[in-house]
Each structure stands twice: as C-alpha cells, then as structure tokens.
C-alpha atoms as a PDB file:
ATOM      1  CA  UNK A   1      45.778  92.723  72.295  1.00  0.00           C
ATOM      2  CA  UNK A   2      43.685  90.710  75.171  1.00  0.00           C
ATOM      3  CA  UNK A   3      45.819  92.195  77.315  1.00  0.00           C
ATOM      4  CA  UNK A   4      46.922  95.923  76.622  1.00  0.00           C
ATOM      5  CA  UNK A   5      43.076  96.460  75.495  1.00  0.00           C
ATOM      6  CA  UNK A   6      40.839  96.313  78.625  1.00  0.00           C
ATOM      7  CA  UNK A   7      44.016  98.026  80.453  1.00  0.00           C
ATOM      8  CA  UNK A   8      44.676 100.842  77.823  1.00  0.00           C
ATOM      9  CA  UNK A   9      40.853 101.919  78.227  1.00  0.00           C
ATOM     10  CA  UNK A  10      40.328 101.454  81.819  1.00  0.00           C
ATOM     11  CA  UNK A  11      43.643 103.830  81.836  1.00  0.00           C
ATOM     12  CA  UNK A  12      41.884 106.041  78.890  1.00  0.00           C
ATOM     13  CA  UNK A  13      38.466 105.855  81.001  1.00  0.00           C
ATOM     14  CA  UNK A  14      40.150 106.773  84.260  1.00  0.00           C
ATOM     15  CA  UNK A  15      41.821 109.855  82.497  1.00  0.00           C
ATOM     16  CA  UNK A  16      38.561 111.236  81.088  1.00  0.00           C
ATOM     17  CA  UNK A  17      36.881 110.578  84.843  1.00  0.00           C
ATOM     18  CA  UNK A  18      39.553 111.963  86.936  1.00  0.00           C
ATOM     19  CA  UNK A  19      39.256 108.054  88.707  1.00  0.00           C
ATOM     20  CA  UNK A  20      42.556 107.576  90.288  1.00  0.00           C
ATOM     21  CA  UNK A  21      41.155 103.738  91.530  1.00  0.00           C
ATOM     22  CA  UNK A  22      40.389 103.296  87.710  1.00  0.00           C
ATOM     23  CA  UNK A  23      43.990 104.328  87.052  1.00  0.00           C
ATOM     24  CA  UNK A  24      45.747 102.376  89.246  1.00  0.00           C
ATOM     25  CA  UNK A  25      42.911  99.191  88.409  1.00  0.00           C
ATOM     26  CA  UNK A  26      44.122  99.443  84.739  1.00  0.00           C
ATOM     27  CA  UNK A  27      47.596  98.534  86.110  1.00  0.00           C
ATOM     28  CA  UNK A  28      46.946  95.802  88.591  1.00  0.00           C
ATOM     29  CA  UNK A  29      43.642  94.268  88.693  1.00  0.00           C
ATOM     30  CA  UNK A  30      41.935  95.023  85.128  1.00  0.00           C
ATOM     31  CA  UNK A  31      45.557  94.456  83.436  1.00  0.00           C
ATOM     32  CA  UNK A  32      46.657  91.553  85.392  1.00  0.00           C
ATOM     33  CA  UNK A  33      43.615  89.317  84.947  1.00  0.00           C
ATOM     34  CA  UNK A  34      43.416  90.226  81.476  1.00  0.00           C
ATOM     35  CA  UNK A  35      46.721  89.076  81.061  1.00  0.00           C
ATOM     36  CA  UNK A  36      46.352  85.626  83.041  1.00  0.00           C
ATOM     37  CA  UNK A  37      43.648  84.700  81.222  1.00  0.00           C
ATOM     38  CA  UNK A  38      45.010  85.782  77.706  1.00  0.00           C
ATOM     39  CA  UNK A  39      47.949  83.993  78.801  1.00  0.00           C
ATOM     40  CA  UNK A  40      46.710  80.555  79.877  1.00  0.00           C
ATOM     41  CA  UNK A  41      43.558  80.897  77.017  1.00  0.00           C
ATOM     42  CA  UNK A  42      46.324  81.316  73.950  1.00  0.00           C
ATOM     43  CA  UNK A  43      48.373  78.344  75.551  1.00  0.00           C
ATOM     44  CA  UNK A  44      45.156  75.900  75.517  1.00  0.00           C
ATOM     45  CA  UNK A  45      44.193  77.171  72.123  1.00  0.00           C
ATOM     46  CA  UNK A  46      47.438  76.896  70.332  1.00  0.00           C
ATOM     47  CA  UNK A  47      47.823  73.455  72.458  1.00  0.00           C
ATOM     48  CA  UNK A  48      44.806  71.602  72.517  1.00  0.00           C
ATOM     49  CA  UNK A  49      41.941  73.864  70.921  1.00  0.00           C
ATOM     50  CA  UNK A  50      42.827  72.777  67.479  1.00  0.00           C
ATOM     51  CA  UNK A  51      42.306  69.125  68.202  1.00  0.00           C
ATOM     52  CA  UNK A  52      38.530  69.730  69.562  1.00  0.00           C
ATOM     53  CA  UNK A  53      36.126  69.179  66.853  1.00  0.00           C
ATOM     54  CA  UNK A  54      33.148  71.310  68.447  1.00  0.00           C
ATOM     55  CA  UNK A  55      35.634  74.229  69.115  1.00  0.00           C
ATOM     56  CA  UNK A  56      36.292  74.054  65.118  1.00  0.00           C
ATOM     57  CA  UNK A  57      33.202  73.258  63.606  1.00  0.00           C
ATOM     58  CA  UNK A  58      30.806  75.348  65.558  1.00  0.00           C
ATOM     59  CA  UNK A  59      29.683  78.849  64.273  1.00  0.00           C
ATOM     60  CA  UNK A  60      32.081  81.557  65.481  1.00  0.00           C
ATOM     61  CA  UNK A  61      29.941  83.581  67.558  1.00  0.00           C
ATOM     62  CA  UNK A  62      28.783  80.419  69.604  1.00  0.00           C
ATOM     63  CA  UNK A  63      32.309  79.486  70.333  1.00  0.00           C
ATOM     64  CA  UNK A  64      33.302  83.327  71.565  1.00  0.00           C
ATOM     65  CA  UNK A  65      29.961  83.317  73.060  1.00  0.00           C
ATOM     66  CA  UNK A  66      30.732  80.207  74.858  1.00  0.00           C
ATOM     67  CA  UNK A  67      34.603  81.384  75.866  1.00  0.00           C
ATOM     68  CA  UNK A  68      33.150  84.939  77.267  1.00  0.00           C
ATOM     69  CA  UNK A  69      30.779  83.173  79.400  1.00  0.00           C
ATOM     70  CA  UNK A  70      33.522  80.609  80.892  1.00  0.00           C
ATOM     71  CA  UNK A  71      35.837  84.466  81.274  1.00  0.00           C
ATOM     72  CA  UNK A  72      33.158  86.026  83.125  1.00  0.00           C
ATOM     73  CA  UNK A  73      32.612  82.835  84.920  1.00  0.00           C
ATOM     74  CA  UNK A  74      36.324  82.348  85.801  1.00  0.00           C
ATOM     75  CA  UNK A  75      36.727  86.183  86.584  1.00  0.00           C
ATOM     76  CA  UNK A  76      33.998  85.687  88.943  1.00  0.00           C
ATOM     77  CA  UNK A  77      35.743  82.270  91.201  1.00  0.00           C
ATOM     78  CA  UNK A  78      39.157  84.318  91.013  1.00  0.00           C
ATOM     79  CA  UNK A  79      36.850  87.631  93.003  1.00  0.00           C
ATOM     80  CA  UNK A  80      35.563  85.582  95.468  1.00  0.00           C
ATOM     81  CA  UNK A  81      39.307  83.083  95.999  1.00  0.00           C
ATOM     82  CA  UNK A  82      40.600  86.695  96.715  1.00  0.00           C
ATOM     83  CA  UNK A  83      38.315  88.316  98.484  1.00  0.00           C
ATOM     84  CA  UNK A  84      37.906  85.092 100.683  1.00  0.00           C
ATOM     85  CA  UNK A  85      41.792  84.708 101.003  1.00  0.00           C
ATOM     86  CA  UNK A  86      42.647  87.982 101.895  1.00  0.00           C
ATOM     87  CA  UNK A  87      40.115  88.621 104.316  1.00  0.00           C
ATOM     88  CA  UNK A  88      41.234  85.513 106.096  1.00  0.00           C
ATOM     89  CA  UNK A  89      45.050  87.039 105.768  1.00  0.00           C
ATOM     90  CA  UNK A  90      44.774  90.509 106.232  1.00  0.00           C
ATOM     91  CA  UNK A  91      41.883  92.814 108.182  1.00  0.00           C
ATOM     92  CA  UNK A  92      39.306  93.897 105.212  1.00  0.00           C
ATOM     93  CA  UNK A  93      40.089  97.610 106.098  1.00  0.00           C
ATOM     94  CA  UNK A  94      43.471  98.419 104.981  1.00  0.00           C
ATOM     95  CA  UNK A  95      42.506  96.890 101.575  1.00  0.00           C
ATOM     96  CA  UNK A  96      40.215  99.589  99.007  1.00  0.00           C
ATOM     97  CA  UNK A  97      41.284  98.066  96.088  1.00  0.00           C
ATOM     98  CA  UNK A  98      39.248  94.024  97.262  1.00  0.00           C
ATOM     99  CA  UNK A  99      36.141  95.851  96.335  1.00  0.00           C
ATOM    100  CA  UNK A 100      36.874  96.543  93.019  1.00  0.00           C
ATOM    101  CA  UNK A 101      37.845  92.958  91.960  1.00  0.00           C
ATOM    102  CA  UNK A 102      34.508  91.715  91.434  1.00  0.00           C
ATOM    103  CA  UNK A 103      33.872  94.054  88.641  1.00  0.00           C
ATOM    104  CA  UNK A 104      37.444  94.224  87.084  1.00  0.00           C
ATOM    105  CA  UNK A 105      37.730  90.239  87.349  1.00  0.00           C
ATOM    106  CA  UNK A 106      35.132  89.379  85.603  1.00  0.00           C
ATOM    107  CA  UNK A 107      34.503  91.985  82.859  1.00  0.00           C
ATOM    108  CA  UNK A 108      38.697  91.455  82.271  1.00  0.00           C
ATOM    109  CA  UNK A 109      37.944  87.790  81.661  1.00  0.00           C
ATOM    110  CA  UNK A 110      35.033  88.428  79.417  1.00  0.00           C
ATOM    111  CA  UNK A 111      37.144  90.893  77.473  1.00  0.00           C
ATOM    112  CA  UNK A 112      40.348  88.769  77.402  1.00  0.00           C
ATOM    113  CA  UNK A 113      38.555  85.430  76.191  1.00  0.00           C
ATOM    114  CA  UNK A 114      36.526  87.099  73.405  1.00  0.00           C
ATOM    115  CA  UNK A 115      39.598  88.952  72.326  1.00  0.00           C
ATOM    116  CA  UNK A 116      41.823  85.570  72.019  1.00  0.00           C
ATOM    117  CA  UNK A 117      39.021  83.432  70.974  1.00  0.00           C
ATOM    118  CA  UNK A 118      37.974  85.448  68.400  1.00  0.00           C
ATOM    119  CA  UNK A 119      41.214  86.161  66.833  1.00  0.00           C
ATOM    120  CA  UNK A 120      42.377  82.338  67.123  1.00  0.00           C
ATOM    121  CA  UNK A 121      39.040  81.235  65.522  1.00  0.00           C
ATOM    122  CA  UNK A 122      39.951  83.427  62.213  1.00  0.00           C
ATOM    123  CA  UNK A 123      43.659  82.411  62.578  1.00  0.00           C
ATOM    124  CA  UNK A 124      42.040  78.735  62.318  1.00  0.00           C
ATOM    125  CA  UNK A 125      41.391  77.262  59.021  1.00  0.00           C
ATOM    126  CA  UNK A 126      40.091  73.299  58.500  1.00  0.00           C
ATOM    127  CA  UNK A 127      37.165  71.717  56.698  1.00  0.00           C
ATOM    128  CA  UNK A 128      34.502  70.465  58.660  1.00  0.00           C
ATOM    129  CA  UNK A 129      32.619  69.090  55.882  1.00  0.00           C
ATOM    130  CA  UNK A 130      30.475  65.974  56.959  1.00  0.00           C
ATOM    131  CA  UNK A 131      31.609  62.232  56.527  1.00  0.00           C
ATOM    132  CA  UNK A 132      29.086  61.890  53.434  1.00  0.00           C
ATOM    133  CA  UNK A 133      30.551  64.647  51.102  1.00  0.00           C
ATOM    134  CA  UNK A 134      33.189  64.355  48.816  1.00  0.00           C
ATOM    135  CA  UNK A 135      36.239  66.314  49.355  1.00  0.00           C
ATOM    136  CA  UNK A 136      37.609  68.488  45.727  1.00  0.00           C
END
C-alpha cells in the first residue's frame, strides 16, 4: 500500500491534468522513493521497531507524526544527493525530470512512512502498563 498509493494517484492525478511529467513521475520518481522507503521502513519495523519502548508506548499519532517528519526529512537529503550528483555527472540540461525530485522525494517519503507506520502501529499489540500496576 506505501507503495502503489502515492504512485496510483500521481498516475490518477496526471490523467485528470493531462501532465505527462506527472505520468511518467508516478513511475519513476514518486513510485520509486515510495517504494525505498516502504521497503527499508517495514524492514526496521518488523526488525527492530518492536524492541523500542518509545516507538510502542507513545500515542499513535505522535509516532506517525514523528515517522512523516523523518520521510519528508529523508525525501529531502535523497533531492539534494541527486540533484548534487548528477549535476556533477551529467550537464543539468538534458535532465527535466532533476527538477521534479524535490517535490516527489519528499512528499513520497511523507506518504510512504505514514502509510507503514501507521499500519504497523495497529498490527502492534503489547501492554505498556507502568512498573507499579498489577498485571490481570
């Protein structure tokens, strides 16, 4: 879902505008970030997410809060690594689509991380009672 969502309406979006750019974005750079970061976000979840106590015991909407903001964030530092990168590598001019990176990046990211934060958070189910109550 993290991933086909932000491409299927960037795709739908692109259809309704006549955008070809927003077309071809849904495929490449809306659809590939949100994939990345779906991708690596589910792995650290599943791997390591259930194991931090804040992650767990913090209301919901602070904890997808707090992943969208580290998406964005993240979606931001991949924009500039590739705009910086391949302006060094290839001339600025024969590449359109650089432009468009720092909005898909980082809205993909914010999209993606709410998306598999949110879902993991209701998948996750533990007691995070204090050390003073008893346990029925």
């Amino acid at each position: 879902m993290a991933y086909a969502s932000p491409a299927i309406m960037a795709g739908i979006g692109g259809l309704v505008t006549a955008d070809k750019g927003l077309q071809i974005g849904a495929l490449t750079t809306i659809g590939g970030m949100s994939a990345f970061i779906a991708l690596m976000l589910g792995l650290w979840l599943r791997s390591r997410g259930g194991h931090v106590r804040w992650i767990i015991c913090t209301p919901h909407l602070v904890v997808v809060g707090m992943f969208a903001l580290m998406g964005a964030a993240f979606g931001l530092f991949a924009a500039w690594t590739t705009t910086n990168l391949l302006g060094i590598i290839i001339p600025m001019d024969n590449l359109t689509w650089v432009d468009r990176v720092w909005i898909d990046f980082p809205l993909s990211g914010v999209i993606a991380s709410t998306i598999v934060t949110w879902r993991w958070r209701l998948a996750v189910t533990t007691n995070c009672s204090s050390k003073g109550e008893d346990k029925k």
